[in-house]
Protein backbone atom coordinates (compact mmCIF):
# COMPACT_ATOMS: atom_id res chain seq x y z
CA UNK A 1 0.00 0.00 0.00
CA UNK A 2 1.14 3.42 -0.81
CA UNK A 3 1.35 6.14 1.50
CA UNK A 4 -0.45 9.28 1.61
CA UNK A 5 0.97 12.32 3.13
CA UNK A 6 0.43 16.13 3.22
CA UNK A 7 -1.81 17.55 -0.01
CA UNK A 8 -2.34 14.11 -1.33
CA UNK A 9 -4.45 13.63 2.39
CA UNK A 10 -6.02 16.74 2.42
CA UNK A 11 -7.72 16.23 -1.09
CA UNK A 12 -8.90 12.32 0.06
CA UNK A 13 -10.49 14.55 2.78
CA UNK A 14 -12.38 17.05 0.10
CA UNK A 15 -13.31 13.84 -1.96
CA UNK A 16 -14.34 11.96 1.20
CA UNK A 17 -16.77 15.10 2.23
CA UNK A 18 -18.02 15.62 -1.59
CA UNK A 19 -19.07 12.00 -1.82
CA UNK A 20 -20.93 11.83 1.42
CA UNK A 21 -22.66 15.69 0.73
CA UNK A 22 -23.71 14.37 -2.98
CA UNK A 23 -24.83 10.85 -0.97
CA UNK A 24 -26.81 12.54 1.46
CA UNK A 25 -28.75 15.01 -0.71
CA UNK A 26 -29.34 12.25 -3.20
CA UNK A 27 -30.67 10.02 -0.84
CA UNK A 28 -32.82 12.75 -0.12
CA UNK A 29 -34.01 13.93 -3.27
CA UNK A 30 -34.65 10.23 -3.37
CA UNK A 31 -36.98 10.36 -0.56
CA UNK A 32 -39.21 13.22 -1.41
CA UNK A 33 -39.36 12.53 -4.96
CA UNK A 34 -39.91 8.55 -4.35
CA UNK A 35 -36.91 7.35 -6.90
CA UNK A 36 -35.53 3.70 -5.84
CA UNK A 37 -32.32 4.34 -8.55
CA UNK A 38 -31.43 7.70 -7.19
CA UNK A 39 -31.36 6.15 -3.27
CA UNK A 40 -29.20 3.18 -4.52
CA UNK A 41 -27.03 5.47 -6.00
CA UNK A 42 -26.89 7.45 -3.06
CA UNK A 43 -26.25 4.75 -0.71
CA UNK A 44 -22.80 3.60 -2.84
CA UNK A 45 -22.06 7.21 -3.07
CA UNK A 46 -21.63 6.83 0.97
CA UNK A 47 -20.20 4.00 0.79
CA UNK A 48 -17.28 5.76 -1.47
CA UNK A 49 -17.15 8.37 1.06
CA UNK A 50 -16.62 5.74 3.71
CA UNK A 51 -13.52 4.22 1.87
CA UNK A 52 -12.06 8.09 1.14
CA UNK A 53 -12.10 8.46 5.13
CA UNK A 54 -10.52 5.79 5.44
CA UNK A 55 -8.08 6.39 3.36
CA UNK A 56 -7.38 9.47 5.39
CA UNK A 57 -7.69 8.03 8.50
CA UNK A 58 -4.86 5.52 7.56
CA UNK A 59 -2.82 7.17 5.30
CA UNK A 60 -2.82 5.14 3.13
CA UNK A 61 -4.16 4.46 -0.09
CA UNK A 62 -6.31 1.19 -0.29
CA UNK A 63 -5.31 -2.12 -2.31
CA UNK A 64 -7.96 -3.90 -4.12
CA UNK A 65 -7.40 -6.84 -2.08
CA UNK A 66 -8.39 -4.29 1.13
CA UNK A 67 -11.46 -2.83 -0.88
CA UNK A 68 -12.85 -6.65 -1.28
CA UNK A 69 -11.90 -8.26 2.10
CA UNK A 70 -11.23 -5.54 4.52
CA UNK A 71 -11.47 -7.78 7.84
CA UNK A 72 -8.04 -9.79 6.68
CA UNK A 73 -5.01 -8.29 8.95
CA UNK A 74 -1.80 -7.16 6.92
């Protein structure tokens, strides 16, 4: 895994907080408006965010292998 220092963290951060601002106001357009696509949408845009945080919160960028089975110790 690759680490992530200085700018290269601060942008996962702005990604991280884009994703899960376009998540939540999807999944509440999808709400109101009654759209099933739009909330699944919004619910994987989260889950994005999620892995961005994490990515900051680590420092780290994440390996495919950590994307698919991320309970498996390193």
């Amino acid at each position: 895994m690759r680490s992530v220092t200085g700018i290269d963290r601060f942008i996962a951060l702005i990604l991280a907080c884009v994703w899960l601002g376009a998540g939540v106001v999807g999944f509440i357009i999808a709400i109101v408006d009654a759209r099933l696509l739009l909330g699944l949408v919004s619910v994987l845009a989260v889950g994005y965010a999620c892995l961005w945080f994490r990515v900051v919160a680590r420092s780290r960028l994440l390996t495919w292998t950590a994307l698919a089975m991320p309970w498996r110790p390193r």
